[in-house]
Protein backbone atom coordinates (compact mmCIF):
# COMPACT_ATOMS: atom_id res chain seq x y z
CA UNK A 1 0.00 0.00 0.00
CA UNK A 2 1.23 3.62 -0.76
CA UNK A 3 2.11 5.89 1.97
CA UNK A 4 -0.74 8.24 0.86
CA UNK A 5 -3.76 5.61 0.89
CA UNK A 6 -1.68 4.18 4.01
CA UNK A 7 -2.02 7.57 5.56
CA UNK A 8 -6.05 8.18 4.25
CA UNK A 9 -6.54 4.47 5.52
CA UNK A 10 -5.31 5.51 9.33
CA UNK A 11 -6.78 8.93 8.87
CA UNK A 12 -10.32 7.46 8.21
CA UNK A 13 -10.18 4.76 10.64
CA UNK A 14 -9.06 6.90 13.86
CA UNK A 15 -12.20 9.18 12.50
CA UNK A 16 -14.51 6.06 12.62
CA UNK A 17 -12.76 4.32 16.10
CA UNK A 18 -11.74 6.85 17.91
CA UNK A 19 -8.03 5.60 18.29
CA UNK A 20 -5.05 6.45 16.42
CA UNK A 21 -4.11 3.01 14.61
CA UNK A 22 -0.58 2.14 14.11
CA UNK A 23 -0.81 -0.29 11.45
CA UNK A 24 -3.12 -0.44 8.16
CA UNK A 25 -4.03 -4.24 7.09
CA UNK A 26 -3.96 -4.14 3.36
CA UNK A 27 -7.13 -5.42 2.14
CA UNK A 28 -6.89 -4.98 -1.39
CA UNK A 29 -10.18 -3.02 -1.83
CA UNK A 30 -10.98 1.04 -0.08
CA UNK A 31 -14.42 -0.96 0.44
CA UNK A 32 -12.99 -2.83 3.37
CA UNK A 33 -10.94 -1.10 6.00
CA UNK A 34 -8.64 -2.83 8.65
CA UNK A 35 -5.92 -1.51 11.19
CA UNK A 36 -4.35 -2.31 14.31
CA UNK A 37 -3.96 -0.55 17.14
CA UNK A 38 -1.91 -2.67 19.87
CA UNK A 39 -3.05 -6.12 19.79
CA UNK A 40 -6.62 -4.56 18.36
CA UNK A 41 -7.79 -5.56 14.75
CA UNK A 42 -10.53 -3.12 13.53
CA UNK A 43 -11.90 -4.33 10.84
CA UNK A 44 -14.72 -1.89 8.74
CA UNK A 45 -17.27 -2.29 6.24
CA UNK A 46 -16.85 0.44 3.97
CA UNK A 47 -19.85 1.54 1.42
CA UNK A 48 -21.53 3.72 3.43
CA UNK A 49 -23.28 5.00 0.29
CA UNK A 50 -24.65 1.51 -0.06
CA UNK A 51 -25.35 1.04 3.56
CA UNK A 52 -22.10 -1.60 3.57
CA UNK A 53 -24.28 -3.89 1.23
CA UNK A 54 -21.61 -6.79 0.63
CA UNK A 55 -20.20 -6.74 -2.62
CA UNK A 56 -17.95 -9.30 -4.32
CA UNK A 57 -14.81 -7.77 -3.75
CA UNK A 58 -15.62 -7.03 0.26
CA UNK A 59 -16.78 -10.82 0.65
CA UNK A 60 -13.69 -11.92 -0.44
CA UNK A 61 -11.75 -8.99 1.21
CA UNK A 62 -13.19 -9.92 4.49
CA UNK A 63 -12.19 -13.58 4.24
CA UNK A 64 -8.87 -13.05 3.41
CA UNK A 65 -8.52 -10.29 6.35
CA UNK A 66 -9.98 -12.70 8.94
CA UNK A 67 -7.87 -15.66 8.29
CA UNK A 68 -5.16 -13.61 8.26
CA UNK A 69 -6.17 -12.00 11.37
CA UNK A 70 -6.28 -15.55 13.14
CA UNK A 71 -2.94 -16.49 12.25
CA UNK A 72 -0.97 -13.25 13.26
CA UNK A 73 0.36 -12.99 16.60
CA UNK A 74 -0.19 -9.44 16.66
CA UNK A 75 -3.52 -9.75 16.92
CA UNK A 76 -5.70 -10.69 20.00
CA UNK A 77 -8.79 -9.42 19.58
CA UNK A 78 -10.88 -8.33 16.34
CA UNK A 79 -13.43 -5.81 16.13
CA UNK A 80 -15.69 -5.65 13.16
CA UNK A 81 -18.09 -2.59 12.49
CA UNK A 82 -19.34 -0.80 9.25
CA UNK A 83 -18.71 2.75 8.40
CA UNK A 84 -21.73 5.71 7.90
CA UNK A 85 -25.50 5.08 9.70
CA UNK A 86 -25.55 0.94 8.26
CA UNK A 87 -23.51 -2.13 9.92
CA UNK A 88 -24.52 -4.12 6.70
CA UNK A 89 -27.79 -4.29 5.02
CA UNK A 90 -26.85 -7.93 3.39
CA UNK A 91 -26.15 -8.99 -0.17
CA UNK A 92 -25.90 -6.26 -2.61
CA UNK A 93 -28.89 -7.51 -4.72
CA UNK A 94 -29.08 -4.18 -6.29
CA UNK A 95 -25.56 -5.25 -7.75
CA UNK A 96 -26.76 -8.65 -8.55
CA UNK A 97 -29.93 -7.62 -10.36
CA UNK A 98 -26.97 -5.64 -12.73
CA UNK A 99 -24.77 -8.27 -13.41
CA UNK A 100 -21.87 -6.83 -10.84
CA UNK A 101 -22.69 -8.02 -7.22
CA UNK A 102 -21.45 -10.65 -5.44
CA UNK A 103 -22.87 -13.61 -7.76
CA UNK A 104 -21.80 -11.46 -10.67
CA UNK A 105 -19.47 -14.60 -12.22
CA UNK A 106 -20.98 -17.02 -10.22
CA UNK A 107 -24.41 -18.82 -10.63
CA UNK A 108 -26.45 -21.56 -8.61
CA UNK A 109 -25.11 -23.42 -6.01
CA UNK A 110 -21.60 -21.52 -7.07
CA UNK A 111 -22.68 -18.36 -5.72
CA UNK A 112 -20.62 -18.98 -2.35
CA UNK A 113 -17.49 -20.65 -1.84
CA UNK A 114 -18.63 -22.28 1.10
CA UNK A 115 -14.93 -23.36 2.51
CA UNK A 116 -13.73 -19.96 2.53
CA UNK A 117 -17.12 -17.32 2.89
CA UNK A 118 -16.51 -15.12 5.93
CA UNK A 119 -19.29 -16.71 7.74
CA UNK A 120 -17.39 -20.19 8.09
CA UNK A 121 -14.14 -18.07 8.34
CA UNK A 122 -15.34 -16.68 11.12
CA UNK A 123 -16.86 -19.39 13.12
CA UNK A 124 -13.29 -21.17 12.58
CA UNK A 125 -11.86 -18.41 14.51
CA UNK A 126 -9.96 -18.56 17.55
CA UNK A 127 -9.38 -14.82 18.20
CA UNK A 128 -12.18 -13.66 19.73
CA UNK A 129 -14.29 -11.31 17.51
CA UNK A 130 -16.38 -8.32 18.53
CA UNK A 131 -19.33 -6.63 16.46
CA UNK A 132 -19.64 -2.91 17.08
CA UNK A 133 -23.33 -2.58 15.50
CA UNK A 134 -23.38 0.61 14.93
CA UNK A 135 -26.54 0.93 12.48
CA UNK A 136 -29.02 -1.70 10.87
CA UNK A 137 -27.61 -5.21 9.90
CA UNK A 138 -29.97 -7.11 7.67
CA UNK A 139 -29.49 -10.22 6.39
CA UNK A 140 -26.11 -11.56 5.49
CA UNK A 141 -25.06 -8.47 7.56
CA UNK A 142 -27.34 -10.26 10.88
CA UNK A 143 -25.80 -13.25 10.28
CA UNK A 144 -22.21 -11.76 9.91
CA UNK A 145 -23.33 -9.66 13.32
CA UNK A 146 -24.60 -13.15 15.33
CA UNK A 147 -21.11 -14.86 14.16
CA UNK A 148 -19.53 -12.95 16.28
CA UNK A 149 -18.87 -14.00 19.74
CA UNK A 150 -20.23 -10.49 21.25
CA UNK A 151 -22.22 -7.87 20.11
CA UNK A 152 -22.15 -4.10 21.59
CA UNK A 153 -25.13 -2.05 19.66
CA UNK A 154 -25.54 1.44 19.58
CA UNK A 155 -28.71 2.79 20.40
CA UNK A 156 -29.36 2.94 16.55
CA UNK A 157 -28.41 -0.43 15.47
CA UNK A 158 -31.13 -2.63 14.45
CA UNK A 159 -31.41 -6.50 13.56
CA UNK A 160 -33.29 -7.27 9.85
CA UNK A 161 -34.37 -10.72 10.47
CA UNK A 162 -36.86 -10.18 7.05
CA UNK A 163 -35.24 -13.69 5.96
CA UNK A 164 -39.55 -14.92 5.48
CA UNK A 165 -40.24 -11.77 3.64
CA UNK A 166 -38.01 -11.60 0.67
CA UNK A 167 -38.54 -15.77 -0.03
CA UNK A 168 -35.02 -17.15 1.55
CA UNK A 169 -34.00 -18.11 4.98
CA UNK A 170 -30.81 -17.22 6.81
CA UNK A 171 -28.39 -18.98 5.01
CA UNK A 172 -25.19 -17.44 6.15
CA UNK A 173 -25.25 -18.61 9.68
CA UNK A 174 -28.15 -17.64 11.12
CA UNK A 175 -30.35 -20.87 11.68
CA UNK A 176 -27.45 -22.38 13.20
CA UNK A 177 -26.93 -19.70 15.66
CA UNK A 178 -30.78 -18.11 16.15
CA UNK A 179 -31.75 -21.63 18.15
CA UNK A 180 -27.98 -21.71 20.09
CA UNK A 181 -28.52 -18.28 21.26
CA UNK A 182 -32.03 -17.56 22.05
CA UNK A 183 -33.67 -20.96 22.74
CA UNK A 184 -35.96 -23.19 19.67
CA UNK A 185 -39.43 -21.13 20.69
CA UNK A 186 -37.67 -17.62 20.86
CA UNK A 187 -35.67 -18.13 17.65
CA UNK A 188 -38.79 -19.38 15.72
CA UNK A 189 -40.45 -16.89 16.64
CA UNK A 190 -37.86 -14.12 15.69
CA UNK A 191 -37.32 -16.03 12.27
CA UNK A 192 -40.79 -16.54 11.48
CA UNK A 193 -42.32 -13.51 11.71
CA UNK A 194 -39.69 -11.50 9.73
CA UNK A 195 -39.50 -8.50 11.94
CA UNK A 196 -37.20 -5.51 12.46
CA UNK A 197 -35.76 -5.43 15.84
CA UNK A 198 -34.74 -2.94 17.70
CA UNK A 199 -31.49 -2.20 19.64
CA UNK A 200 -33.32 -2.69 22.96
CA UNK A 201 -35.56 -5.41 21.47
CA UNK A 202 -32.85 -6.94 20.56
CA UNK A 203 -31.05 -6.74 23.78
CA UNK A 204 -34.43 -8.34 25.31
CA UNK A 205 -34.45 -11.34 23.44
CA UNK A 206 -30.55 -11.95 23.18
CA UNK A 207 -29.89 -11.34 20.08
CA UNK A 208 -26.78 -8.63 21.45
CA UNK A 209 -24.57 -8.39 24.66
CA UNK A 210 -25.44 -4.53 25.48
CA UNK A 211 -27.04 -1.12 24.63
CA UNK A 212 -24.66 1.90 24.49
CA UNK A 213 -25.10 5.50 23.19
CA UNK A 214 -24.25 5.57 19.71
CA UNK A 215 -21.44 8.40 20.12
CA UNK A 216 -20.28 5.99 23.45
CA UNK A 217 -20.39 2.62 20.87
CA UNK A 218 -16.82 2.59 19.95
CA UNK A 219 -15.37 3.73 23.49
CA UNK A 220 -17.51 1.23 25.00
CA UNK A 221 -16.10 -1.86 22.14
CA UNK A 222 -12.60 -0.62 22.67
CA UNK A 223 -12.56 -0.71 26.39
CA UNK A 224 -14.09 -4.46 26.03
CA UNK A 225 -12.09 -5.49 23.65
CA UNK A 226 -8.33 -3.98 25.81
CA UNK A 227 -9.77 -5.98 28.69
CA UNK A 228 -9.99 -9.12 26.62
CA UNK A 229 -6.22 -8.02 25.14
CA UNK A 230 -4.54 -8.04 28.02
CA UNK A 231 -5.95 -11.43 29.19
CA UNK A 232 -3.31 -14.32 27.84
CA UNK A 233 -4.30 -14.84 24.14
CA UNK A 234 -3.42 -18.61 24.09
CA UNK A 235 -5.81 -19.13 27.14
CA UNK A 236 -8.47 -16.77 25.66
CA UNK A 237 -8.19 -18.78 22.49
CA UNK A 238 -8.23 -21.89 23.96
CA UNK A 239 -11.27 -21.59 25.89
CA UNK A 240 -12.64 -19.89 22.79
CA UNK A 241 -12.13 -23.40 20.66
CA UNK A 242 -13.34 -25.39 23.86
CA UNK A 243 -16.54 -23.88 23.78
CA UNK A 244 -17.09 -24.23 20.14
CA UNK A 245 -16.59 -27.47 19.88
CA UNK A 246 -18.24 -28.61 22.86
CA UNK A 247 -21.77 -27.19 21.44
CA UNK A 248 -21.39 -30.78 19.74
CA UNK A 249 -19.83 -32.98 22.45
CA UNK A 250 -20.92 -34.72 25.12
CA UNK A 251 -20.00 -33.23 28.63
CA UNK A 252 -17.34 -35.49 29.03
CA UNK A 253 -15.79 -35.51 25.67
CA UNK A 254 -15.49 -32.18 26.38
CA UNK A 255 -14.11 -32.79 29.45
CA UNK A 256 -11.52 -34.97 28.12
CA UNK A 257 -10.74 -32.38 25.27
CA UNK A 258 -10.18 -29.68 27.21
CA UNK A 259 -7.94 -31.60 29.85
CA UNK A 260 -5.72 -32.03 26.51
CA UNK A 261 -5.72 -28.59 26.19
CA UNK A 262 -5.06 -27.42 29.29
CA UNK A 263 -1.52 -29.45 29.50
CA UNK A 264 0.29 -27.14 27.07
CA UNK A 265 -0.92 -24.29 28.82
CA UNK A 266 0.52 -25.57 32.21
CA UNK A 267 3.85 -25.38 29.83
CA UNK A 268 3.46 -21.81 28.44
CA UNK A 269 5.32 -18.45 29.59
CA UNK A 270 1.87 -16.73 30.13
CA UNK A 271 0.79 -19.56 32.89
CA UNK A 272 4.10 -18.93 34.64
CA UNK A 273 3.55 -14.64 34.37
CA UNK A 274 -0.07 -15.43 35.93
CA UNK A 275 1.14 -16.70 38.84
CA UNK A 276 3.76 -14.81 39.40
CA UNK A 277 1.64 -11.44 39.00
CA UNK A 278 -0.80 -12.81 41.35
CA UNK A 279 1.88 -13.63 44.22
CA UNK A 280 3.66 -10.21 43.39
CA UNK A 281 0.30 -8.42 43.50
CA UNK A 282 0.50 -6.96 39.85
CA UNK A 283 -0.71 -6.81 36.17
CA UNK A 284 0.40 -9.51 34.49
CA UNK A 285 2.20 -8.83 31.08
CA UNK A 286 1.20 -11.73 28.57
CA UNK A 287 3.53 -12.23 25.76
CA UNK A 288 1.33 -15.23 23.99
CA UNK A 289 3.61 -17.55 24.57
């Protein structure tokens, strides 16, 4: 990336965060934006003109940014939010109906590369993800929102579950996780009916963590997300992966699963900084290793 659109990229993100961010994530599209600050990924949808409709190049963009997100040690925690008054109002079918969205080269049961979609991508993650939802997320941009492991709304966000009134169903996610997060009776009846929820609706039925003032959203996602930072990483992630795949274990598979990975913890740097901030009465400092 060139210094200038380096220097645009950081100037536009600290505008939309908050936070001066020391390094820019090269996406390979302006409609995606991603920078670290510290051991913070903040990733951005970024067609605010468009409402952050997802486009072919952003859907592959985002992929591409998450799994490299997982793998660098840099980062601990990822936030994911969408730029102007929109999280993400879903596929741009606007686009499609063209010829130029996200199915513009693809057709049938090609239209998503199901291995590598950002949905998958991110349920595969072991970094812990949080979704600032700072405006209406419809959709593919609900299920994108409910893949993450928390999300923070602003007192304008709002969940599209209209799934039953444009003829589909949620296919990116979200009748896997609508029953795992609210309950079979609640999620039926938040699929069925094809409402718009609310931010405090949506807090009711579970659907997001908290409710924060929109001009407090990104403060509030940052201040979650340090806390989570300076935990250990490999612990965070480990317990992360645990709990994922014991949604389809027995207790004690589980049990035996996580014993296995709790050994090479017992091993790490990080176990041997936790105790010795705790007897010394201090922070620890985690190095992730």
């Amino acid at each position: 990336m060139q210094r200038s659109a380096r220097d645009d990229t950081l100037n536009l993100l600290k505008n939309l965060t908050g936070r001066k961010l020391q390094t820019v994530y090269d996406t390979g599209t302006d409609e995606l934006l991603a920078g670290l600050d510290g051991n913070i990924l903040t990733v951005t949808l970024n067609r605010p003109d468009r409402m952050n409709a997802i486009s072919g190049p952003m859907l592959n963009a985002l992929a591409k940014t998450l799994q490299q997100a997982n793998i660098d040690p840099q980062v601990r925690v990822v936030v994911l939010t969408g730029a102007g008054r929109g999280f993400c109002a879903g596929l741009d079918l606007k686009a499609e109906t063209s010829g130029d969205g996200v199915g513009s080269a693809l057709r049938g049961y090609q239209l998503f590369d199901l291995h590598n979609s950002p949905p998958i991508v991110i349920n595969r993650m072991d970094k812990p993800i949080i979704c600032a939802l700072n405006g209406a997320a419809a959709g593919y941009g609900m299920d994108l929102a409910l893949g993450c492991d928390i999300r923070i709304a602003s007192e304008n966000a709002k969940m599209g579950a209209v799934f039953a009134r444009r003829g589909v169903l949620p296919e990116s996610g979200g009748c896997w996780y609508l029953p795992r997060l609210l309950g079979w009776a609640k999620a039926a009846e938040v699929a069925f009916l094809g409402d718009v929820l609310d931010a405090q609706k949506s807090l009711e039925v579970g659907l997001v963590n908290r409710v924060v003032k929109h001009e407090d959203l990104m403060a509030e996602t940052m201040k979650m997300a340090t806390q989570i930072a300076n935990n250990a990483p490999l612990s965070v992630q480990s317990t992360k992966r645990m709990m994922r795949l014991g949604m389809d274990e027995t207790f004690e598979t589980a049990v035996d699963h996580i014993f296995l990975q709790l050994l090479p913890l017992f091993q790490s740097q990080d176990f041997k900084e936790g105790l010795a901030a705790f007897a010394e009465r201090r922070e620890p400092q985690f190095k992730g290793r």
